[in-house]
C-alpha atoms as a PDB file:
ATOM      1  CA  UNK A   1     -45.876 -53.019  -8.614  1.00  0.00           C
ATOM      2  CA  UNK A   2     -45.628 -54.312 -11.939  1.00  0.00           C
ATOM      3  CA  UNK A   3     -48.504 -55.041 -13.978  1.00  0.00           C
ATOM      4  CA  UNK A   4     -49.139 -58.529 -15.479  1.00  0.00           C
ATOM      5  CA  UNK A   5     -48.096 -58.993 -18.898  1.00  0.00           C
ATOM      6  CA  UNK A   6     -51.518 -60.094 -19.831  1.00  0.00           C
ATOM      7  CA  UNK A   7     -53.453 -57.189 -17.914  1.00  0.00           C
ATOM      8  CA  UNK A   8     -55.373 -55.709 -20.760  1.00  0.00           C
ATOM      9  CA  UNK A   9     -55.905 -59.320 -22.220  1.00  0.00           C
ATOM     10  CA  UNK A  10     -57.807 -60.209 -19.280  1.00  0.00           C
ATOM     11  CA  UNK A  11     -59.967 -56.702 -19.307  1.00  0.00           C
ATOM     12  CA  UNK A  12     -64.175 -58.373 -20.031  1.00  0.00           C
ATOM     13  CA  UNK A  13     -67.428 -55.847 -19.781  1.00  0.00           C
ATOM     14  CA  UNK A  14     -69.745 -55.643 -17.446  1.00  0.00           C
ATOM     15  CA  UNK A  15     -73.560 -55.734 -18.131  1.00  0.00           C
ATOM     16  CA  UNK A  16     -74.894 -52.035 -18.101  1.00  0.00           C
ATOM     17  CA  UNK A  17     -77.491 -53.133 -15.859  1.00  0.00           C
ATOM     18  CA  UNK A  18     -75.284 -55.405 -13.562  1.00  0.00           C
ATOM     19  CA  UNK A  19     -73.300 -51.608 -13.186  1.00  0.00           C
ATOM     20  CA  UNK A  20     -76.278 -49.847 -12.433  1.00  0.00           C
ATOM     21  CA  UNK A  21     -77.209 -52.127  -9.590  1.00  0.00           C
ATOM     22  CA  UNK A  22     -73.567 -52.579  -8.058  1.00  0.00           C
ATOM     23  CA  UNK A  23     -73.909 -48.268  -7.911  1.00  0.00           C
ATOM     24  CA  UNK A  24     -77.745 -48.187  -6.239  1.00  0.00           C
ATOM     25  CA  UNK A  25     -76.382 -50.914  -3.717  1.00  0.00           C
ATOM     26  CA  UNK A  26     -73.411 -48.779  -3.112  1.00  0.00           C
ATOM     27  CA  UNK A  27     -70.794 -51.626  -3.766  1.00  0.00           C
ATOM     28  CA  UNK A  28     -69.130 -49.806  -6.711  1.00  0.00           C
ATOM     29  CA  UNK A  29     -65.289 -50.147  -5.563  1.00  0.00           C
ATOM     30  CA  UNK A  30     -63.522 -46.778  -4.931  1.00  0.00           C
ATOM     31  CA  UNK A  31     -60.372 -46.673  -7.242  1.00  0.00           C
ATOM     32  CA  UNK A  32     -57.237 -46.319  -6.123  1.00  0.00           C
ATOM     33  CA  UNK A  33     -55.287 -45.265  -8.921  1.00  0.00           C
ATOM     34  CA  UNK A  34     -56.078 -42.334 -11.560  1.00  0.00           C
ATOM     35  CA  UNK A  35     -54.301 -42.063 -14.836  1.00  0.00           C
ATOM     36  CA  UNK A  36     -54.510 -38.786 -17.082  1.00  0.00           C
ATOM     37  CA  UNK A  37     -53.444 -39.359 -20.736  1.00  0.00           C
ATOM     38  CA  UNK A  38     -52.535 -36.266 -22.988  1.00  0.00           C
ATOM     39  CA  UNK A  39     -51.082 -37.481 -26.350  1.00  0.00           C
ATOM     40  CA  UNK A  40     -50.172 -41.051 -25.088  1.00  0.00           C
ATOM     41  CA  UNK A  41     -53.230 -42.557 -26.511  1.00  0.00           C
ATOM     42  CA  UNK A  42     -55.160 -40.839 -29.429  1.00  0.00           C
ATOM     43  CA  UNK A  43     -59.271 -40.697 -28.293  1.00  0.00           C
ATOM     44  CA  UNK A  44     -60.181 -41.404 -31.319  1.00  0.00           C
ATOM     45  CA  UNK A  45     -57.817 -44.370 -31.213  1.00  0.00           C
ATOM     46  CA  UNK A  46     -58.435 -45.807 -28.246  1.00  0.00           C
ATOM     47  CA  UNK A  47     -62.493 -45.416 -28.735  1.00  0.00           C
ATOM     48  CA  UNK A  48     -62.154 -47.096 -31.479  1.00  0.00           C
ATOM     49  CA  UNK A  49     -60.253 -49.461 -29.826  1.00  0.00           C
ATOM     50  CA  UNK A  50     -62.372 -50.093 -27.097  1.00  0.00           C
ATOM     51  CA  UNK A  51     -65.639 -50.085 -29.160  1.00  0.00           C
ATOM     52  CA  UNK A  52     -64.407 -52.816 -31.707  1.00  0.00           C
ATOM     53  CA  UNK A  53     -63.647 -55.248 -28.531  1.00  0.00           C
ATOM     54  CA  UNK A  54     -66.135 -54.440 -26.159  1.00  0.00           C
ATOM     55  CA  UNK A  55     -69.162 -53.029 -28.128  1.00  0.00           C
ATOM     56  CA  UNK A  56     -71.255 -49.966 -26.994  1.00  0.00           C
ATOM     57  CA  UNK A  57     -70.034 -47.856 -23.865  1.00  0.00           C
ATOM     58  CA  UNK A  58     -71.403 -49.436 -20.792  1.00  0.00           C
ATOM     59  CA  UNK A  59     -70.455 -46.684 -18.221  1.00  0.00           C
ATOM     60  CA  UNK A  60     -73.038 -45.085 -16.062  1.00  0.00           C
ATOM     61  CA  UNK A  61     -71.833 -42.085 -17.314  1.00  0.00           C
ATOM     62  CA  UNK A  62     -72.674 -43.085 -21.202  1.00  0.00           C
ATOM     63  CA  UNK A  63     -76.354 -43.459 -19.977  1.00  0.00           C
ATOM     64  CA  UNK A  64     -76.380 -39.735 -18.370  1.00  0.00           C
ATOM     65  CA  UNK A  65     -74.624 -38.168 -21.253  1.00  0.00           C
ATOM     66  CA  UNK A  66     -76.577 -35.765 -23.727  1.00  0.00           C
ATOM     67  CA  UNK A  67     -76.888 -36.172 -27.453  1.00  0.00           C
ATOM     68  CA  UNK A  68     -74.488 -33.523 -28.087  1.00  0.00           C
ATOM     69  CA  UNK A  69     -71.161 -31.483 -27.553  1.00  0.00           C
ATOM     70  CA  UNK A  70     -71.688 -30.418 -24.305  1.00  0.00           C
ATOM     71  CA  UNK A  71     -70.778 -32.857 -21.732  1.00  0.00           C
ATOM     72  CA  UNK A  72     -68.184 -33.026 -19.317  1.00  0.00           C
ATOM     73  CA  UNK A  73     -67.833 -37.005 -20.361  1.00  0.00           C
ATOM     74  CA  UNK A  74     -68.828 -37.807 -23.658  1.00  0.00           C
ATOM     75  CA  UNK A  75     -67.785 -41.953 -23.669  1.00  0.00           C
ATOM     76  CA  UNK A  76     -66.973 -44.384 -21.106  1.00  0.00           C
ATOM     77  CA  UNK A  77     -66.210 -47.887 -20.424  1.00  0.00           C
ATOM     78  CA  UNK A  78     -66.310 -49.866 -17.262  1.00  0.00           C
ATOM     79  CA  UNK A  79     -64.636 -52.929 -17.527  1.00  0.00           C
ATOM     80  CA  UNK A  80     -63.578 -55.927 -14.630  1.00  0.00           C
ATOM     81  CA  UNK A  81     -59.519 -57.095 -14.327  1.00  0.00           C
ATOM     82  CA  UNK A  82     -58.897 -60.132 -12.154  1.00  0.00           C
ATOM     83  CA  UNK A  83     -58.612 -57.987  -8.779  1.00  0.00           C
ATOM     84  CA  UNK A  84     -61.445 -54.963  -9.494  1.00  0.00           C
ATOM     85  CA  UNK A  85     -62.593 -52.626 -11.883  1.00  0.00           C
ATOM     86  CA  UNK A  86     -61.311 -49.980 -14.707  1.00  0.00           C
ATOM     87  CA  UNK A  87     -63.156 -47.158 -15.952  1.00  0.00           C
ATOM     88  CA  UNK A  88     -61.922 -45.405 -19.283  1.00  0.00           C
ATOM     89  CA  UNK A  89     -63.366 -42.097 -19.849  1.00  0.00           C
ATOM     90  CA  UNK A  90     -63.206 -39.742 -22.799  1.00  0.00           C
ATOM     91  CA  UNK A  91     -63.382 -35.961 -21.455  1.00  0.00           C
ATOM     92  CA  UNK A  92     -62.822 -32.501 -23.573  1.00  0.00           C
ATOM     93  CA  UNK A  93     -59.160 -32.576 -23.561  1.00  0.00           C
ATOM     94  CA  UNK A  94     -57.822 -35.484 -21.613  1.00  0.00           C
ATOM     95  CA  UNK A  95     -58.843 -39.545 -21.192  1.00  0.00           C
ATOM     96  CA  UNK A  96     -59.144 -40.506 -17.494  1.00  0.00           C
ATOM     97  CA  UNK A  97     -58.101 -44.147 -16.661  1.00  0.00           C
ATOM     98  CA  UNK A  98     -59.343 -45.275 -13.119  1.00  0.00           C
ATOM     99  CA  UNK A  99     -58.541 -48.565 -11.676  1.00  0.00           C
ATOM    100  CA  UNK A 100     -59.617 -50.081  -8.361  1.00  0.00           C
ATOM    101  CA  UNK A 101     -57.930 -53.368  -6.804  1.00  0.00           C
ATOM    102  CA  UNK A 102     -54.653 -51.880  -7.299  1.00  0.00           C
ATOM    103  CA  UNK A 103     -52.462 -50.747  -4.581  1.00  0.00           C
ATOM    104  CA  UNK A 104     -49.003 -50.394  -5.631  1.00  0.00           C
ATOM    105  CA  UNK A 105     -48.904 -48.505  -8.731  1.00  0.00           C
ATOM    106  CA  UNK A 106     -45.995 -45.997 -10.056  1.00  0.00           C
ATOM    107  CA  UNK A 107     -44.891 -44.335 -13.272  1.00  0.00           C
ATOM    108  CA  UNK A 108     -44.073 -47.288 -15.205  1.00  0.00           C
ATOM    109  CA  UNK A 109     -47.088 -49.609 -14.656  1.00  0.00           C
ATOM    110  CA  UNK A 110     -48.725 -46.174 -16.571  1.00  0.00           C
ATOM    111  CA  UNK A 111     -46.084 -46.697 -19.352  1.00  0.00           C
ATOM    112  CA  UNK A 112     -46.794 -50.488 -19.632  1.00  0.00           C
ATOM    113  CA  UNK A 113     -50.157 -50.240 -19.700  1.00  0.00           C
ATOM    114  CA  UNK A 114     -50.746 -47.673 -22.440  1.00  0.00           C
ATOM    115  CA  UNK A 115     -48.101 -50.391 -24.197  1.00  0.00           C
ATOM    116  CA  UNK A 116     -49.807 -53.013 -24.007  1.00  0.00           C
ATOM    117  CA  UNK A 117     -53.278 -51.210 -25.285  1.00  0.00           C
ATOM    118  CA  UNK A 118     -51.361 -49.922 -28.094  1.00  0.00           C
ATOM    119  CA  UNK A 119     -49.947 -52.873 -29.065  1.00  0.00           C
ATOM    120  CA  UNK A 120     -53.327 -54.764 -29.126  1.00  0.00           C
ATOM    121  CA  UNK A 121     -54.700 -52.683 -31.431  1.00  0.00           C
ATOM    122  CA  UNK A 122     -53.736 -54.910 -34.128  1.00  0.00           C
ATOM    123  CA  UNK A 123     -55.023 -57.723 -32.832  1.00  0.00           C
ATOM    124  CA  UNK A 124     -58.720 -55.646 -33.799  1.00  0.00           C
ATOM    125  CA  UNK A 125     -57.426 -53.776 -36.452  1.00  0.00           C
ATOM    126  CA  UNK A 126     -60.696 -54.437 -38.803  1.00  0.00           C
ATOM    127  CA  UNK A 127     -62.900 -54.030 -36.158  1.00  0.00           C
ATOM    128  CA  UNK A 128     -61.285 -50.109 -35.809  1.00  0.00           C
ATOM    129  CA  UNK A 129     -61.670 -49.791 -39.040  1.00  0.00           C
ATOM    130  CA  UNK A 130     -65.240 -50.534 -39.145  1.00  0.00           C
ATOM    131  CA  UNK A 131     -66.140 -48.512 -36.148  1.00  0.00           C
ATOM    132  CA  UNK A 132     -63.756 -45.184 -37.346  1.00  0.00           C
ATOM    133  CA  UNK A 133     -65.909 -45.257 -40.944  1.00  0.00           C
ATOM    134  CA  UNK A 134     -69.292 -45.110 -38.932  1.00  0.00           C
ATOM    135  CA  UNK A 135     -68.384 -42.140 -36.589  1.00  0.00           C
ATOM    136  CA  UNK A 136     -69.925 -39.105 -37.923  1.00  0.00           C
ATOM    137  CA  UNK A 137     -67.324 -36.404 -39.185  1.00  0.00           C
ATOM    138  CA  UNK A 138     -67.257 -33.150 -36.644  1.00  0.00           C
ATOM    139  CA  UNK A 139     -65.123 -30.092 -36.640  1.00  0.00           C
ATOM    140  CA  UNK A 140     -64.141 -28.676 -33.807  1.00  0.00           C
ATOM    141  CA  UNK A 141     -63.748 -24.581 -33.931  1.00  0.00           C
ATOM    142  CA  UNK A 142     -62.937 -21.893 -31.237  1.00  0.00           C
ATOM    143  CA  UNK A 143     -66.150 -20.211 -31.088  1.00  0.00           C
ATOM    144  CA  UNK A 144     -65.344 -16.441 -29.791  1.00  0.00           C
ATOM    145  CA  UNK A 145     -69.461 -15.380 -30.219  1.00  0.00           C
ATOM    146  CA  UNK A 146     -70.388 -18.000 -27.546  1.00  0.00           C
ATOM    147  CA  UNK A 147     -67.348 -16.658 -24.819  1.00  0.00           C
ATOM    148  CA  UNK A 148     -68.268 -12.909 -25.581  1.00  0.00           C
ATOM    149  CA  UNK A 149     -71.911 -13.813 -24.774  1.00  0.00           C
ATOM    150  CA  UNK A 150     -71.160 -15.525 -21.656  1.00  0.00           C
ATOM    151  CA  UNK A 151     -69.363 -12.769 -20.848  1.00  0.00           C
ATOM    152  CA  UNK A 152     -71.855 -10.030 -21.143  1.00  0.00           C
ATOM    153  CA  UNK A 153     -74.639 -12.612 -19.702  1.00  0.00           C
ATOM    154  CA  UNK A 154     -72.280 -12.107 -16.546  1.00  0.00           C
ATOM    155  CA  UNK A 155     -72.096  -8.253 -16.567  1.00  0.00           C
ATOM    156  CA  UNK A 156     -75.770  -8.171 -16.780  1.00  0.00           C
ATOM    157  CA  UNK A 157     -76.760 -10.530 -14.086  1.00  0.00           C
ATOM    158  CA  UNK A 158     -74.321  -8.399 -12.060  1.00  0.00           C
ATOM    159  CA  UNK A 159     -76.061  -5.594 -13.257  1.00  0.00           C
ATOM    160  CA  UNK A 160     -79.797  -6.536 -12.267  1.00  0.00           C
ATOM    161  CA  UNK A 161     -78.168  -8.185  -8.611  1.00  0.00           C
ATOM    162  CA  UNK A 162     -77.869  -4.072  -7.844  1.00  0.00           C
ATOM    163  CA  UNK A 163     -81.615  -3.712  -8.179  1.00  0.00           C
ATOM    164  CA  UNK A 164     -81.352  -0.129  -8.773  1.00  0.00           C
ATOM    165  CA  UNK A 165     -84.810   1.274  -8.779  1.00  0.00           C
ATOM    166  CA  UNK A 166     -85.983   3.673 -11.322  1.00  0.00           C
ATOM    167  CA  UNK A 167     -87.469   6.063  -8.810  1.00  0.00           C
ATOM    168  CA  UNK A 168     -84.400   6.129  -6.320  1.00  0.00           C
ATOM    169  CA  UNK A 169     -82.934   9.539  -7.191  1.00  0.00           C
ATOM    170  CA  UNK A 170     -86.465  11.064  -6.627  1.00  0.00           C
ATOM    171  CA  UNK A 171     -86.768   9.140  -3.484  1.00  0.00           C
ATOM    172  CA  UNK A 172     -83.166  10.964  -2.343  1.00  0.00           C
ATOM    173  CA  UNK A 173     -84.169  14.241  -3.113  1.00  0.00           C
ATOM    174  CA  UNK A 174     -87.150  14.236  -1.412  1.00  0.00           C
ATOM    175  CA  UNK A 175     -85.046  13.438   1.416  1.00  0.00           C
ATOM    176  CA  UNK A 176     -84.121  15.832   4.184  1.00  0.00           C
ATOM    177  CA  UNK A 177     -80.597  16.274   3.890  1.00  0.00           C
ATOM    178  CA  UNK A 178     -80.555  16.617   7.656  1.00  0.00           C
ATOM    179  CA  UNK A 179     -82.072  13.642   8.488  1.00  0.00           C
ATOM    180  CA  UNK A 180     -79.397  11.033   9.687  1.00  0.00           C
ATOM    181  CA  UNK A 181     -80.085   8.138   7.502  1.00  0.00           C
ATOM    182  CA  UNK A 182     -79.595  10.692   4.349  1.00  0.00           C
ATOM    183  CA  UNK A 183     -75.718  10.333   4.274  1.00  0.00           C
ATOM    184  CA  UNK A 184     -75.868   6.764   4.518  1.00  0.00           C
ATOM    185  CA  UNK A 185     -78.665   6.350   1.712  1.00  0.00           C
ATOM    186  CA  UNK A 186     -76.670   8.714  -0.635  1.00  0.00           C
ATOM    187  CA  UNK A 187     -73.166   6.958  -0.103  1.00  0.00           C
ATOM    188  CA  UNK A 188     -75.284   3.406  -0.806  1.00  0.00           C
ATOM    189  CA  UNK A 189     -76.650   4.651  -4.162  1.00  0.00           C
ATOM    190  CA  UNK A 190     -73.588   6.539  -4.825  1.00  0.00           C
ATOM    191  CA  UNK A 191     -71.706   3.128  -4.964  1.00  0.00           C
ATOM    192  CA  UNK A 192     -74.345   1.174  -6.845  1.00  0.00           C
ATOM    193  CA  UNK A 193     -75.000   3.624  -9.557  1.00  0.00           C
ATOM    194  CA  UNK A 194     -71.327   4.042  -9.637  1.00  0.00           C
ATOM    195  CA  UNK A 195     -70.814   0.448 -10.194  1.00  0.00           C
ATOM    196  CA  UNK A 196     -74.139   0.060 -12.397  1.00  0.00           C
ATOM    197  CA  UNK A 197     -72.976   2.831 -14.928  1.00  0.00           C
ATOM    198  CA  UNK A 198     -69.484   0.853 -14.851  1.00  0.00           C
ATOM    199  CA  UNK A 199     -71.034  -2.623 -16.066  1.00  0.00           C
ATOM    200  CA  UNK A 200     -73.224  -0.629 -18.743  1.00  0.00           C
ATOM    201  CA  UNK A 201     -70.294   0.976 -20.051  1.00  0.00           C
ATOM    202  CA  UNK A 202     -68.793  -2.707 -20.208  1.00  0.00           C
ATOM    203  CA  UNK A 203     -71.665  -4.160 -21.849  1.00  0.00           C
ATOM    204  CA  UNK A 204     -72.232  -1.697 -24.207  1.00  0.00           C
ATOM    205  CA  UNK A 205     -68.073  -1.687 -25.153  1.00  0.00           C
ATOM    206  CA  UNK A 206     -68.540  -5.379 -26.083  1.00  0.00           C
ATOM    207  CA  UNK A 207     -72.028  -5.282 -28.323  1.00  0.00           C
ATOM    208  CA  UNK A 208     -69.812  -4.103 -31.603  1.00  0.00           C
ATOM    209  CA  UNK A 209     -67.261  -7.210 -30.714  1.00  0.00           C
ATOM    210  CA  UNK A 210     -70.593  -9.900 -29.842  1.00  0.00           C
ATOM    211  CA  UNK A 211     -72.503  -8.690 -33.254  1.00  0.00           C
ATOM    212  CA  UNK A 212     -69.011  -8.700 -35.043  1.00  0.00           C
ATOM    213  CA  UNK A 213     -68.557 -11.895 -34.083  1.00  0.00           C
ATOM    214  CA  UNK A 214     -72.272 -13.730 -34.667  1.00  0.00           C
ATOM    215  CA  UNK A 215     -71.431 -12.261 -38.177  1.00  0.00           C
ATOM    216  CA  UNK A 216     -68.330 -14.355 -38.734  1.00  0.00           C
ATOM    217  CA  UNK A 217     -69.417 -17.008 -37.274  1.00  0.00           C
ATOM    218  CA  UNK A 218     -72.547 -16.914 -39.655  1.00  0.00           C
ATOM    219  CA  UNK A 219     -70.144 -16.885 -42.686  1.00  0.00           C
ATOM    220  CA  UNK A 220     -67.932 -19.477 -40.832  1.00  0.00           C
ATOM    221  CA  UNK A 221     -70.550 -21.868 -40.774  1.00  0.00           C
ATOM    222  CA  UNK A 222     -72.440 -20.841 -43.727  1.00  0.00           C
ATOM    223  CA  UNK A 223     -69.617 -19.666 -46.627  1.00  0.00           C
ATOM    224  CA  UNK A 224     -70.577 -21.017 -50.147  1.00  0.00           C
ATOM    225  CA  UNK A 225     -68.562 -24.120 -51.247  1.00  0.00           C
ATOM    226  CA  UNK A 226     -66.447 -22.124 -53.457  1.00  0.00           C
ATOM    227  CA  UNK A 227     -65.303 -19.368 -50.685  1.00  0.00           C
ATOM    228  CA  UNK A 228     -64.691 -22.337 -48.345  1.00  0.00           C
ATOM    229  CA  UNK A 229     -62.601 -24.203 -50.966  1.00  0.00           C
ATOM    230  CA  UNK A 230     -60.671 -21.122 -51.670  1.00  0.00           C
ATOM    231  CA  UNK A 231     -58.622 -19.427 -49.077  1.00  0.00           C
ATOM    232  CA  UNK A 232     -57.696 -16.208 -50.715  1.00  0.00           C
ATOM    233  CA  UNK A 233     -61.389 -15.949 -50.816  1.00  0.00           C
ATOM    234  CA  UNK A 234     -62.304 -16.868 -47.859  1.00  0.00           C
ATOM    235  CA  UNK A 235     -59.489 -14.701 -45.839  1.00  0.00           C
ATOM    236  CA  UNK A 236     -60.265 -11.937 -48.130  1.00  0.00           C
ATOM    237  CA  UNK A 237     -64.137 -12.414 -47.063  1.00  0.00           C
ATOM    238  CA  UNK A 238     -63.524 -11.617 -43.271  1.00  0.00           C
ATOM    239  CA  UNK A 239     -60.884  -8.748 -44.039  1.00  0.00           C
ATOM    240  CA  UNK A 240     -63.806  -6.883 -45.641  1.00  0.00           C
ATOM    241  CA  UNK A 241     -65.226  -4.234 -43.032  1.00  0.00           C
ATOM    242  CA  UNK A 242     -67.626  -5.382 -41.022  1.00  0.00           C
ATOM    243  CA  UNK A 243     -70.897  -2.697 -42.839  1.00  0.00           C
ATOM    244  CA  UNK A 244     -69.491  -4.923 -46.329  1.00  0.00           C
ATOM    245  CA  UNK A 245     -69.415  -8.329 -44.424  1.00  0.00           C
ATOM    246  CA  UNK A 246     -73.025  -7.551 -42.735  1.00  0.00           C
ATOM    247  CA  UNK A 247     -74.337  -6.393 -46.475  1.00  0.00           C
ATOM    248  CA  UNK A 248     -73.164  -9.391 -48.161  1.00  0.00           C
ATOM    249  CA  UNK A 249     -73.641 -12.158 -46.339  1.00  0.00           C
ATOM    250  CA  UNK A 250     -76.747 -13.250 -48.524  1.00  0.00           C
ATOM    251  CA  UNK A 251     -73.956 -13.259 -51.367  1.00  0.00           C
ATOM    252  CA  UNK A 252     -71.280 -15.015 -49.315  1.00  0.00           C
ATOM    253  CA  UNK A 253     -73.303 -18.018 -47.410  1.00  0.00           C
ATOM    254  CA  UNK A 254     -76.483 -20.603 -48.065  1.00  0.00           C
ATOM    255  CA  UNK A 255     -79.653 -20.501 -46.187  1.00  0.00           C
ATOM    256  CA  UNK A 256     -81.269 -17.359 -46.996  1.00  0.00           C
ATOM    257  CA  UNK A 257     -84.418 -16.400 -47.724  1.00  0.00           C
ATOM    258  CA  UNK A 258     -84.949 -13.097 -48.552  1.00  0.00           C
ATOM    259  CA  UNK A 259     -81.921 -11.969 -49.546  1.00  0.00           C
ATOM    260  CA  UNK A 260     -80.490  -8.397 -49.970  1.00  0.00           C
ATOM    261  CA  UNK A 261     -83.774  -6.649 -48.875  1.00  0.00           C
ATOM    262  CA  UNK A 262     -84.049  -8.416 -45.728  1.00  0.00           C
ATOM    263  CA  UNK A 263     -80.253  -7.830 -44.870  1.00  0.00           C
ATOM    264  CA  UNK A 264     -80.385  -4.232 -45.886  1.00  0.00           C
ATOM    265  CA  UNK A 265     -83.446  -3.669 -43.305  1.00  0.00           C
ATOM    266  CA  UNK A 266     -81.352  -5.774 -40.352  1.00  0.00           C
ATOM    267  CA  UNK A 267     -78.308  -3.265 -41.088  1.00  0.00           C
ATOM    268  CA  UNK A 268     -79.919   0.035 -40.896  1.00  0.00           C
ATOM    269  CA  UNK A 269     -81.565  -0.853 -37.979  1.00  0.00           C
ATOM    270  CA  UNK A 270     -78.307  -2.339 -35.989  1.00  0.00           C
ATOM    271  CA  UNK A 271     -75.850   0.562 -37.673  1.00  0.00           C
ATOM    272  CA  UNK A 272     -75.959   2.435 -33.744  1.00  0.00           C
ATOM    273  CA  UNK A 273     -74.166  -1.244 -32.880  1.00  0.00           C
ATOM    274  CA  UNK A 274     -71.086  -0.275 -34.937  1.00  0.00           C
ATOM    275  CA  UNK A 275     -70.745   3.374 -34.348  1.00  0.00           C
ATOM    276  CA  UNK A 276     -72.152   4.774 -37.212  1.00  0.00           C
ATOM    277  CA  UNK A 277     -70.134   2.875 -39.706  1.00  0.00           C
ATOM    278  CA  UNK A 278     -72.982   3.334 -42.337  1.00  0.00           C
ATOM    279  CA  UNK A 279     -73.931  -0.125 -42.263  1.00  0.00           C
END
């Protein structure tokens, strides 16, 4: 196939409530082609893009969306072409493109269509720029303290699915070794208390790396204005060993309170976390 020369010209919304309908009546076409973009489109160009022409995302998937981070969607637009429907999504790392109507599609009807969106961008140039100065200003950060946590919130729910009771070793040895169901009781608790004392070992291994990391990402988020702005400052700050970094993080970073006594109090009472580092 290849796609009319005036395909994106003839893209026009559809009411949000028109959409909602066409889904409950189960008439929403099924589309037949799906297009992944990388780094063919920027997101933040083609949002902008499709917000200056179209106005507010109308997608069903706009309306489900929370007000934050988190979602597997975070913008889309459903819009009608002379023979169906197009959906543009915005996901984490990748903008979806689905099209129904469309049989015949192949590599370069892809190519020609994220020309011709590119190439209308200037026909709503000022309309971009009015929508890119209203989005709020984010910055995105690998956050290691959230994946460790995870992590250990996985050991432990593996942990409490052995239901090892507390009395179970007094239960065994109360047992009589001759009695038949002994060997099989022992080699069942062997292995669970085997594989308990396993994901213990594991969680505690990764508490020093978890609280290591909440700390940095405290002075991540929280570094004075004049760390931030420096960098031999701020790499310097997370060189420091971790007792110095937990001890001076009032000094380092806005928002507290209390200040050194508070801090002082937290350390001595989470030094076991670090191994006796004399924090």
């Amino acid at each position: 196939m290849t796609l009319p020369a005036k395909f994106v010209d003839s893209l026009v919304p559809i009411q949000t409530r028109e959409l909602i309908t066409i889904a409950a009546e189960r008439r929403l076409p099924r589309p037949e082609v799906t297009l992944e973009l990388w780094n063919e489109l920027r997101p933040a160009d083609l949002y902008t893009y499709l917000r200056a022409r179209f106005g507010q995302p109308n997608g069903v998937q706009s309306l489900l969306r929370s007000n934050d981070s988190d979602n597997l969607i975070h913008w889309d637009w459903t819009l009608r072409h002379p023979s169906g429907l197009i959906w543009f999504m915005g996901m984490n790392f990748r903008t979806e493109i689905w099209i129904s109507g469309i049989t015949e599609w192949d590599q370069s009807d892809g190519e020609e269509l994220v020309r011709q969106i590119r190439s209308n961008y200037s026909a709503y140039g000022t309309g971009m720029s009015e929508v890119r100065r209203s989005l709020e200003p984010w910055v995105e950060f690998v956050n290691p303290y959230q994946r460790i946590k995870r992590t250990i919130d996985l050991l432990l729910d593996d942990l409490h699915s052995l239901e090892v009771p507390e009395d179970e070793l007094e239960r065994l040895r109360r047992m009589d070794m001759r009695d038949e169901r002994f060997e099989e009781a022992w080699k069942d608790a062997s292995q669970r208390y085997t594989h308990a004392f396993g994901l213990c070992f594991a969680v505690r291994s990764l508490l020093p790396v978890l609280a290591e990391a909440f700390v940095n990402l405290l002075l991540y988020v929280l570094a004075r204005p004049e760390i931030r702005e420096d960098s031999r400052l701020h790499d310097n700050l997370f060189r420091q060993p971790i007792d110095v970094r937990v001890k001076w993080t009032f000094r380092h970073s806005s928002g507290w309170v209390r200040g050194y006594t508070a801090v002082a109090r937290t350390s001595r009472r989470t030094s076991w976390i670090f191994g006796g580092t004399g924090v």
